[in-house]
Protein backbone atom coordinates (compact mmCIF):
# COMPACT_ATOMS: atom_id res chain seq x y z
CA UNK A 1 10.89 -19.99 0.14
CA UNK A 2 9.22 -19.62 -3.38
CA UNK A 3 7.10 -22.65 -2.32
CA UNK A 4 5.74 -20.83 0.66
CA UNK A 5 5.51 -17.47 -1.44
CA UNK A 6 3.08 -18.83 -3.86
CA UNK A 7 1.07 -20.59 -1.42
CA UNK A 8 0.39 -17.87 0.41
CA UNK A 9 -0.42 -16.06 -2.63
CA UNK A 10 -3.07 -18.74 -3.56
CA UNK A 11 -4.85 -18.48 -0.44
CA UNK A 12 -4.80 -14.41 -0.74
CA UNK A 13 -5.77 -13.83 -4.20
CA UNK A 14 -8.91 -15.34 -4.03
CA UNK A 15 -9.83 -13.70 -0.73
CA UNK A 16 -9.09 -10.40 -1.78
CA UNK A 17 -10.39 -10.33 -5.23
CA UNK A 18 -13.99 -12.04 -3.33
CA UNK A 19 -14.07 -9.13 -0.99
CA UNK A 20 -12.79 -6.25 -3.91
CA UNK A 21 -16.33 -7.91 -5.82
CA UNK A 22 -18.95 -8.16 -2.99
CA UNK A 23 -17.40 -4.93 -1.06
CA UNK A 24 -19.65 -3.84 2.18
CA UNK A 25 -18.90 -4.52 5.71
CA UNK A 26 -16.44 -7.99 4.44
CA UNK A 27 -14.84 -5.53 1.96
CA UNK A 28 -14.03 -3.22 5.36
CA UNK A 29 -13.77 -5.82 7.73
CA UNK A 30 -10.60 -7.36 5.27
CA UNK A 31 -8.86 -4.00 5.16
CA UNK A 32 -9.35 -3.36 8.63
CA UNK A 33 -7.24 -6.00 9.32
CA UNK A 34 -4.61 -5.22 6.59
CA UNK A 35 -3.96 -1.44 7.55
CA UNK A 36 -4.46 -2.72 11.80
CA UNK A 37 -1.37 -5.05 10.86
CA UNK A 38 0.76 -3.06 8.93
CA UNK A 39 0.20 0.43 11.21
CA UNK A 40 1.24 -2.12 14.48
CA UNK A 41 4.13 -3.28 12.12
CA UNK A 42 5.05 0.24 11.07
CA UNK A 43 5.48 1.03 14.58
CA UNK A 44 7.56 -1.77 15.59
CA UNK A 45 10.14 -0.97 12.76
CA UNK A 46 10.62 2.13 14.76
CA UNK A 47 10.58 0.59 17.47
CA UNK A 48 13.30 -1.60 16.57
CA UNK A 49 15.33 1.67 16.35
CA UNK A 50 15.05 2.63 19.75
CA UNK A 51 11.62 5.01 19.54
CA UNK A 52 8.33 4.67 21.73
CA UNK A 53 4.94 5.70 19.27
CA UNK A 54 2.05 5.19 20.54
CA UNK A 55 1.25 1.79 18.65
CA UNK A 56 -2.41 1.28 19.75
CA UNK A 57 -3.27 5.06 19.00
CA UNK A 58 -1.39 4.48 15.45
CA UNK A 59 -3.57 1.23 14.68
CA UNK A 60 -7.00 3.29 15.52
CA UNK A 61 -6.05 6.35 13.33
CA UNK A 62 -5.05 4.52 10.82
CA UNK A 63 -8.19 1.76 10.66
CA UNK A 64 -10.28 4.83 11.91
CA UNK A 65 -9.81 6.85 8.57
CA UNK A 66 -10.04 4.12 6.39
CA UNK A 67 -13.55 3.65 7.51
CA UNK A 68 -14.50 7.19 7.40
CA UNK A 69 -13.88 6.48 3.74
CA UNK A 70 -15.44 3.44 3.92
CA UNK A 71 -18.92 4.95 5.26
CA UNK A 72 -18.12 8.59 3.39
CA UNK A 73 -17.74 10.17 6.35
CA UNK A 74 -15.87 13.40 6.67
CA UNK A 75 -12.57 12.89 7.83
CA UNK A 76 -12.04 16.57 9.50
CA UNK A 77 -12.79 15.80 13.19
CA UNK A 78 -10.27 12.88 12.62
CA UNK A 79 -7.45 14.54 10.87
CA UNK A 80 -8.07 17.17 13.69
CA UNK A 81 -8.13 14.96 17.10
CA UNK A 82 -5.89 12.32 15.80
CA UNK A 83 -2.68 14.81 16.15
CA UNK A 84 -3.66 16.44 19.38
CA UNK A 85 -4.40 13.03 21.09
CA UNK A 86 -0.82 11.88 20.31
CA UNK A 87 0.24 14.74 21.39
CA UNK A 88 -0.88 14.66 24.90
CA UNK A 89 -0.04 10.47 24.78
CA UNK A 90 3.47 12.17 24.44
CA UNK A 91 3.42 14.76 26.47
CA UNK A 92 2.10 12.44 29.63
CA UNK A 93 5.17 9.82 28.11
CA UNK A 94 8.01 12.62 28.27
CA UNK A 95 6.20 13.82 32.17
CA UNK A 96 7.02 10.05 32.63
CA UNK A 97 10.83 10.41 31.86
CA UNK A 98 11.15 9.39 28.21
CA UNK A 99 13.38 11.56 26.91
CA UNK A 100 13.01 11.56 23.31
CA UNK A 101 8.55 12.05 23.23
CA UNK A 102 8.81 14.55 20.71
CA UNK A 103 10.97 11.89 18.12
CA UNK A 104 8.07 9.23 19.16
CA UNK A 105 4.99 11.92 18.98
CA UNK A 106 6.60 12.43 15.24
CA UNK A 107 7.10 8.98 14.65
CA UNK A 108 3.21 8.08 15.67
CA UNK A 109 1.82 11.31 13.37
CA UNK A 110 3.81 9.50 10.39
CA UNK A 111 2.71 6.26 10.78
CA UNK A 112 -1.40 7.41 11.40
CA UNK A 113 -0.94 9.78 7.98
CA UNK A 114 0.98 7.47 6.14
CA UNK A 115 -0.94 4.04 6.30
CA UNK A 116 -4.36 5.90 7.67
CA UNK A 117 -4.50 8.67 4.41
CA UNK A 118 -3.08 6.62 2.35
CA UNK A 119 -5.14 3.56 3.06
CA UNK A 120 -8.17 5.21 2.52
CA UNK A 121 -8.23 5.00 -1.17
CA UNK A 122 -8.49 1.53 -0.49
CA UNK A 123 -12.06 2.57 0.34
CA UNK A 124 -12.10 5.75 -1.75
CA UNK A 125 -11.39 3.92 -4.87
CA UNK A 126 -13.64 0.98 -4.18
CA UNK A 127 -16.83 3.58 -3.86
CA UNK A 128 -16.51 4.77 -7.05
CA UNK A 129 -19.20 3.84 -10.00
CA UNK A 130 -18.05 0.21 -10.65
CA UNK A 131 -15.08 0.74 -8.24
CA UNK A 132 -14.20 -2.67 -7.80
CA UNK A 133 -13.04 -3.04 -11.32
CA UNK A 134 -11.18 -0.12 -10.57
CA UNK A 135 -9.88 -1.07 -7.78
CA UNK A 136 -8.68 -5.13 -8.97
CA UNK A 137 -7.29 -3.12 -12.46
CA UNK A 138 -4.75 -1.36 -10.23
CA UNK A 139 -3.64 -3.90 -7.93
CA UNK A 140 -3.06 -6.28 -11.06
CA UNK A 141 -1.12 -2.78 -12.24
CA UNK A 142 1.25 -3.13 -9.47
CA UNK A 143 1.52 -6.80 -9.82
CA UNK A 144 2.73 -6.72 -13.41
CA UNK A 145 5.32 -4.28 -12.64
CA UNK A 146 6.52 -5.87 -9.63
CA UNK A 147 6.74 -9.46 -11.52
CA UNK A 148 8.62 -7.92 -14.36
CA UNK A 149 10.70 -5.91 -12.55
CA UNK A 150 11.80 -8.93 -10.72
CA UNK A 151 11.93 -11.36 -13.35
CA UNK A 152 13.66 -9.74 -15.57
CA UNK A 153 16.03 -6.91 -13.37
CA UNK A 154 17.39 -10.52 -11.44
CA UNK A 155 18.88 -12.26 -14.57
CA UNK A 156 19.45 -9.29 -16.58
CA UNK A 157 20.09 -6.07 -14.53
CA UNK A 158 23.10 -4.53 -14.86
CA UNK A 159 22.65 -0.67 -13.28
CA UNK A 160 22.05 -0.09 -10.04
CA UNK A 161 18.31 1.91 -9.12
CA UNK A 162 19.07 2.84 -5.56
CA UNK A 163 22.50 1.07 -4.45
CA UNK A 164 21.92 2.18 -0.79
CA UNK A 165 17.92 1.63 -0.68
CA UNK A 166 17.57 -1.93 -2.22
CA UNK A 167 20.45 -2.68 -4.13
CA UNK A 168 19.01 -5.64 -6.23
CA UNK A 169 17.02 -3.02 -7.72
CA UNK A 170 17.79 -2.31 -11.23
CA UNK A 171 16.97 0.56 -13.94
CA UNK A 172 17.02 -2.55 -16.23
CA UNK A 173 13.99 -3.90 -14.01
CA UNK A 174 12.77 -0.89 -13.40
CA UNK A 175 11.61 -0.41 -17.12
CA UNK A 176 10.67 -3.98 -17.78
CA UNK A 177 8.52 -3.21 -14.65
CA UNK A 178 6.86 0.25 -16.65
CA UNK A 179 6.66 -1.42 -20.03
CA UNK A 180 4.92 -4.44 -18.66
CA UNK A 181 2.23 -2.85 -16.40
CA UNK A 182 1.60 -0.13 -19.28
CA UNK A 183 0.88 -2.91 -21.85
CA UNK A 184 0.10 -5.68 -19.33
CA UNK A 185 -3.17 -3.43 -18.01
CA UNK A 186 -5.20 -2.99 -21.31
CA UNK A 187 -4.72 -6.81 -21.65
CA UNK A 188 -6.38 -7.60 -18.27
CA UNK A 189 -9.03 -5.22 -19.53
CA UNK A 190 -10.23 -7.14 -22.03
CA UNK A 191 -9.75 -10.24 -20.35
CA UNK A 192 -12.38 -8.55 -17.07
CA UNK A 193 -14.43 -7.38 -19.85
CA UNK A 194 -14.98 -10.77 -20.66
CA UNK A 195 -15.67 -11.95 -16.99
CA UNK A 196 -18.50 -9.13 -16.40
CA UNK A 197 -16.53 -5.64 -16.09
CA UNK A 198 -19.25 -3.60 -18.13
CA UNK A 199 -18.41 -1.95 -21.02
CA UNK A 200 -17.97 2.12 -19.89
CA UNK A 201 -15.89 4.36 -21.85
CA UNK A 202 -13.93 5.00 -18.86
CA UNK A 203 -12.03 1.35 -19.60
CA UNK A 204 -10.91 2.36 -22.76
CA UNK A 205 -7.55 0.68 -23.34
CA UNK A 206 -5.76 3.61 -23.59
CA UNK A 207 -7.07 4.97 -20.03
CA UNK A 208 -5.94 1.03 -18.83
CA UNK A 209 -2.77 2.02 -20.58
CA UNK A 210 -2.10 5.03 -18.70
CA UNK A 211 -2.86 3.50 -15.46
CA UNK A 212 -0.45 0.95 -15.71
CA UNK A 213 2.22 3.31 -17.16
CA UNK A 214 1.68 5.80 -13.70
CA UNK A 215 1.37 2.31 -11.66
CA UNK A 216 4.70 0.95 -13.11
CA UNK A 217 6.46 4.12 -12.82
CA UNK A 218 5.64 5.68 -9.21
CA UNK A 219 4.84 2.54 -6.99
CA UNK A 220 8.41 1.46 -6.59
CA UNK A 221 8.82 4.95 -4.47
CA UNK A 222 6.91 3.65 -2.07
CA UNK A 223 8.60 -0.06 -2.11
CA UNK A 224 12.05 2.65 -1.37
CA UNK A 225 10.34 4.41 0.83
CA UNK A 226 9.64 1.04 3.30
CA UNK A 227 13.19 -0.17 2.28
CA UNK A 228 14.95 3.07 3.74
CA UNK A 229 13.03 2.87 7.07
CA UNK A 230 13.88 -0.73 7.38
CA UNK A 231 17.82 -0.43 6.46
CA UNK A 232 17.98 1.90 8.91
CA UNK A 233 16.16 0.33 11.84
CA UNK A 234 18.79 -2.38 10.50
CA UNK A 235 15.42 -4.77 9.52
CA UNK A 236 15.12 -7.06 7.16
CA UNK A 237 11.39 -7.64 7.06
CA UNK A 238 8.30 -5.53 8.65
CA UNK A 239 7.08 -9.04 10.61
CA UNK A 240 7.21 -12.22 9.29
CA UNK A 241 3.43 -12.92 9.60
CA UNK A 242 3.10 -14.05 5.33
CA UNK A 243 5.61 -16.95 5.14
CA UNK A 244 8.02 -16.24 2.19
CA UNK A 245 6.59 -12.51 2.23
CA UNK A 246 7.51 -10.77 5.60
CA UNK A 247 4.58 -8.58 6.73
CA UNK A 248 1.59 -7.03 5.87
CA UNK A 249 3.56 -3.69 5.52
CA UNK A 250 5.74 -5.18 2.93
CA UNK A 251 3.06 -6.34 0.95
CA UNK A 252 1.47 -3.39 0.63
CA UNK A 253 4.08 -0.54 0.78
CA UNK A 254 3.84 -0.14 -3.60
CA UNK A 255 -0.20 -0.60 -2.86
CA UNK A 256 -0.23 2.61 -0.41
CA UNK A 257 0.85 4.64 -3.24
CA UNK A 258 -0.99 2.91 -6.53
CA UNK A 259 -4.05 3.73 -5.12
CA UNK A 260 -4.59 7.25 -4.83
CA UNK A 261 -2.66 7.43 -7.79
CA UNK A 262 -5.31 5.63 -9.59
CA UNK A 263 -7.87 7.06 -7.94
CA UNK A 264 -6.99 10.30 -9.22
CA UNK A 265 -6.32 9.30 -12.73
CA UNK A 266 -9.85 7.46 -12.53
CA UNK A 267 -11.59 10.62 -11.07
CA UNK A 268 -9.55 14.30 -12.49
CA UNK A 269 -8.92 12.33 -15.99
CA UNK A 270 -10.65 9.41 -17.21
């Protein structure tokens, strides 16, 4: 299993961190793909529990708003038509004899606003003046926390974060998880700043610092947030298209929320 984990991470980190860089239509065509897969995934966890959404329509909202990002297009006439569309999918569904169209009509609104908004600041972040720095800084944010929080809450967690949600969770790995994405982020810092990330007062290390801080501390919601839908659709995994990962979705549940967190940090405070 850990063999097949770290392959597969090989083989991603050097495609994603090529397409953060050059950006443009490979940047978009990537993370059409990503958000496509984890919507379609997103909708077969609910499926799993019995509901109907419209998968198809969830995939195109989702990848749909992402690109109006992408292009900086407004995103009105989508966050508009996208809800009334499903709406009438369901309406023609319930006409049809499903009983329970107005669970699935819900179920296919979440999963378009969830990945589809969210996702965006894939895009949103990347646009911004020297973006892609931006964007790799907060990624690498998430990955510090997640590898502390792991490597240290397995061998040495003793209280249990969310005993229901994912109980191998711990507060112990928790902090490990804060402390090492708060210090862990001014370090890659310097280290980009010696690859070529220019030298704007917006990377100061104590803006890197913060970042990783709000990284380390929030992301795990949305890790919870996956893990509650998938206990209860009694899953285990979102797909099991990464060997030794699961899916797409469970790759990038904690990315769905570092994002705009970033993003906002970069743009209201930094």
């Amino acid at each position: 299993m850990a063999g097949k984990r770290i392959l597969v991470a090989l083989i991603a980190l050097p495609i994603g961190i090529t397409t953060f860089m050059l950006g443009g239509w490979l940047f978009a065509a990537l993370f059409v793909i990503v958000l496509g897969l984890a919507a379609w995934e997103y909708a077969g966890l609910f499926a799993s529990g019995g509901a109907q959404p419209a998968r198809w329509l969830m995939v195109v909202g989702a990848v749909a708003l992402f690109l109006a990002a992408h292009f900086g297009l407004s995103d009105g006439l989508l966050l508009a038509a996208l809800p009334m569309l499903a709406m009438v999918v369901h309406l023609v569904s319930y006409e049809r004899g499903r009983e329970q169209a107005g669970t699935d009509f819900a179920v296919t609104l979440s999963g378009i606003f969830y990945i589809g908004v969210l996702g965006a600041y894939f895009a949103h972040m990347r646009n911004l003046p020297h973006g892609e720095w931006w964007l790799l800084l907060t990624l690498l944010a998430v990955w510090l926390a997640d590898t502390a929080a792991y490597a240290i809450g397995t061998p040495l967690g003793k209280h249990k974060m969310s005993p229901r949600l994912s109980p191998k969770k711990s507060w112990e790995g928790y902090a490990a998880g804060v402390l090492f994405a708060t210090l862990g982020a001014p370090l890659f810092g310097v280290l980009l700043a010696n690859l070529g990330m220019p030298a704007d007062p917006m990377f100061a290390l104590g803006n890197l610092a913060i970042l990783g801080f709000a990284v380390g501390a929030l992301t795990t919601l949305g890790d919870l947030g996956e893990s509650m839908i998938k206990r209860q659709m009694k899953v285990k995994d979102a797909s099991h298209i990464l060997p030794g990962h699961g899916g797409i979705f469970d790759r990038i549940d904690s990315w769905l929320w570092a994002l705009p967190i970033g993003f906002y940090l970069v743009t209201l405070l930094f």
